[in-house]
C-alpha atoms as a PDB file:
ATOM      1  CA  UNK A   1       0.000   0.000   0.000  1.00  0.00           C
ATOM      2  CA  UNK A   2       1.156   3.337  -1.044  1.00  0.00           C
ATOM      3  CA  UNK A   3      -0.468   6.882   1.056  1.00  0.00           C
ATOM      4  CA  UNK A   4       0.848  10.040   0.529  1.00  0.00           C
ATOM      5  CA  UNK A   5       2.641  11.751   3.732  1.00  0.00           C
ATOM      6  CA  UNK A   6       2.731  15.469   3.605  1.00  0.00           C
ATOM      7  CA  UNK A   7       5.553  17.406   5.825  1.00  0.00           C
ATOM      8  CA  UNK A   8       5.546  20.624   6.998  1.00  0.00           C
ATOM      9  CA  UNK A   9       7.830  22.439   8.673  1.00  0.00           C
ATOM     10  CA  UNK A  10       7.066  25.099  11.724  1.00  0.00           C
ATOM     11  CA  UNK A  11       9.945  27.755  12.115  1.00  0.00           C
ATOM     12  CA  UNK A  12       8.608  28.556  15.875  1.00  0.00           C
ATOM     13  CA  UNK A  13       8.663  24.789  17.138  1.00  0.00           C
ATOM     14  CA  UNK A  14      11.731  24.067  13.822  1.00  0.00           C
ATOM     15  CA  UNK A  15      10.487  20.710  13.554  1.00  0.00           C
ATOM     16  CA  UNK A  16       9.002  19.071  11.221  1.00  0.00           C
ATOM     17  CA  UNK A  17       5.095  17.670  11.570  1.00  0.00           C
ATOM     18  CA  UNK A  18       3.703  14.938   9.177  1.00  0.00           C
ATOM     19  CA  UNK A  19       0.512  13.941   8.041  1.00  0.00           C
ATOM     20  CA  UNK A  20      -1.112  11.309   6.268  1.00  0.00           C
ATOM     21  CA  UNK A  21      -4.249  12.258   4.519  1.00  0.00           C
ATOM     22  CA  UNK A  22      -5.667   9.659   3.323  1.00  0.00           C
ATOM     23  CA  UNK A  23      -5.829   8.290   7.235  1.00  0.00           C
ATOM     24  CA  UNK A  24      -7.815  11.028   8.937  1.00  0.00           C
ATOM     25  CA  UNK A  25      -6.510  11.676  12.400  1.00  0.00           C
ATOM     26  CA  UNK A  26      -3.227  10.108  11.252  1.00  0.00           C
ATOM     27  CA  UNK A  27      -0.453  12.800  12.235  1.00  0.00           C
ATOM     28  CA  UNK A  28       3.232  12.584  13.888  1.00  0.00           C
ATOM     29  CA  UNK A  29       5.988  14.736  13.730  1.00  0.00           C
ATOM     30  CA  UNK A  30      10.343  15.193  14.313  1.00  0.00           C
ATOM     31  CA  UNK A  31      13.136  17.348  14.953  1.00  0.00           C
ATOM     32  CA  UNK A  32      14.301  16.647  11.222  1.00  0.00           C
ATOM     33  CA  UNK A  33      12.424  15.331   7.506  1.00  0.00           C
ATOM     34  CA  UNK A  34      13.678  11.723   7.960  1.00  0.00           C
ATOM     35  CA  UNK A  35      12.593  11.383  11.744  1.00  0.00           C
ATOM     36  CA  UNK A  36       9.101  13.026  10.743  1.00  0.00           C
ATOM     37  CA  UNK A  37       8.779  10.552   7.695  1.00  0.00           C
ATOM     38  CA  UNK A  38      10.239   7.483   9.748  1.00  0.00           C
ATOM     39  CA  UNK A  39       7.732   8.382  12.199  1.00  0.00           C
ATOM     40  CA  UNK A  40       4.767   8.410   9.963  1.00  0.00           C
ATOM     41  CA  UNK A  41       5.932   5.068   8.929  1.00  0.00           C
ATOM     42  CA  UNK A  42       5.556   3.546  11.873  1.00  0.00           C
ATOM     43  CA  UNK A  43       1.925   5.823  12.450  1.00  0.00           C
ATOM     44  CA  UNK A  44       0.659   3.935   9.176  1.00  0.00           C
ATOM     45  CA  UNK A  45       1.755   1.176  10.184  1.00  0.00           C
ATOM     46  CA  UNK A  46      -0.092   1.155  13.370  1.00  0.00           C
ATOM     47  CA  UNK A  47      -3.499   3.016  12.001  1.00  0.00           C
ATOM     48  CA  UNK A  48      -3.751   0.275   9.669  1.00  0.00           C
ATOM     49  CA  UNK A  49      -2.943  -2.544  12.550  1.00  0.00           C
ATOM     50  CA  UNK A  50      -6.071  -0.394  14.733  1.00  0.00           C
ATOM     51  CA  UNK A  51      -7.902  -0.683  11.494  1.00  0.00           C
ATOM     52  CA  UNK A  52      -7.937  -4.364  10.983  1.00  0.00           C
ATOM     53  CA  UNK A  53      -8.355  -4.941  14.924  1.00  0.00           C
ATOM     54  CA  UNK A  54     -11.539  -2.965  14.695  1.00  0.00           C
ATOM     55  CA  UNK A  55     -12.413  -4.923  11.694  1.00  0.00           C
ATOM     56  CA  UNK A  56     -12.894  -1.569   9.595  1.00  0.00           C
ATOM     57  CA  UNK A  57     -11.607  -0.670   6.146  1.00  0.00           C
ATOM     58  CA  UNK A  58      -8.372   0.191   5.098  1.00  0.00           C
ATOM     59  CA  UNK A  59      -8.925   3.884   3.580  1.00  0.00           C
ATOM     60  CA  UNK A  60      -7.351   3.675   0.250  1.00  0.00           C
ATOM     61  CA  UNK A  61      -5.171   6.490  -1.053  1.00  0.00           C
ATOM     62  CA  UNK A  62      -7.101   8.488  -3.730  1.00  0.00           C
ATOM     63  CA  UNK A  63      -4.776  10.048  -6.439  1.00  0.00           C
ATOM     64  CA  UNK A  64      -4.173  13.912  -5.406  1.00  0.00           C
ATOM     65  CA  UNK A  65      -2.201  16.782  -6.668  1.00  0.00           C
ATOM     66  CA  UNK A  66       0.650  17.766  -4.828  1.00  0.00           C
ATOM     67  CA  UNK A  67       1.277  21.501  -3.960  1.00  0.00           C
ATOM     68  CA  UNK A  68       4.539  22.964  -2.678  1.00  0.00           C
ATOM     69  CA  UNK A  69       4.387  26.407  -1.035  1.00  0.00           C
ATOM     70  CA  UNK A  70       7.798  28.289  -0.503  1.00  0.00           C
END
């Protein structure tokens, strides 16, 4: 399975927060762009563990568009 993980970065905090939209509520973050995407690795990974424990759905990635703000 393939989601799309957005970063951000917040120059008050200067880290890095993550988010997964296909998964609602699915959000991590780190102190650098590898830690925040390692993290929301290991987020998916357990959303989609929760999932199948509850016996819901996996939501499935719908294509997107990708925008990049400077």
């Amino acid at each position: 399975m393939k989601f799309t993980v957005v970063l951000s970065y917040d120059t008050e905090s200067r880290t890095y927060s993550a988010s997964v939209p296909a998964l609602p509520g699915c959000h991590t973050w780190g102190r650098t762009k590898t830690q925040a995407y390692r993290n929301a690795l290991d987020a998916i990974d357990t959303y989609l563990e929760a999932m199948g424990k509850l016996g819901e759905p996996v939501p499935r990635e719908v294509s997107s568009k990708v925008a990049v703000s400077r």
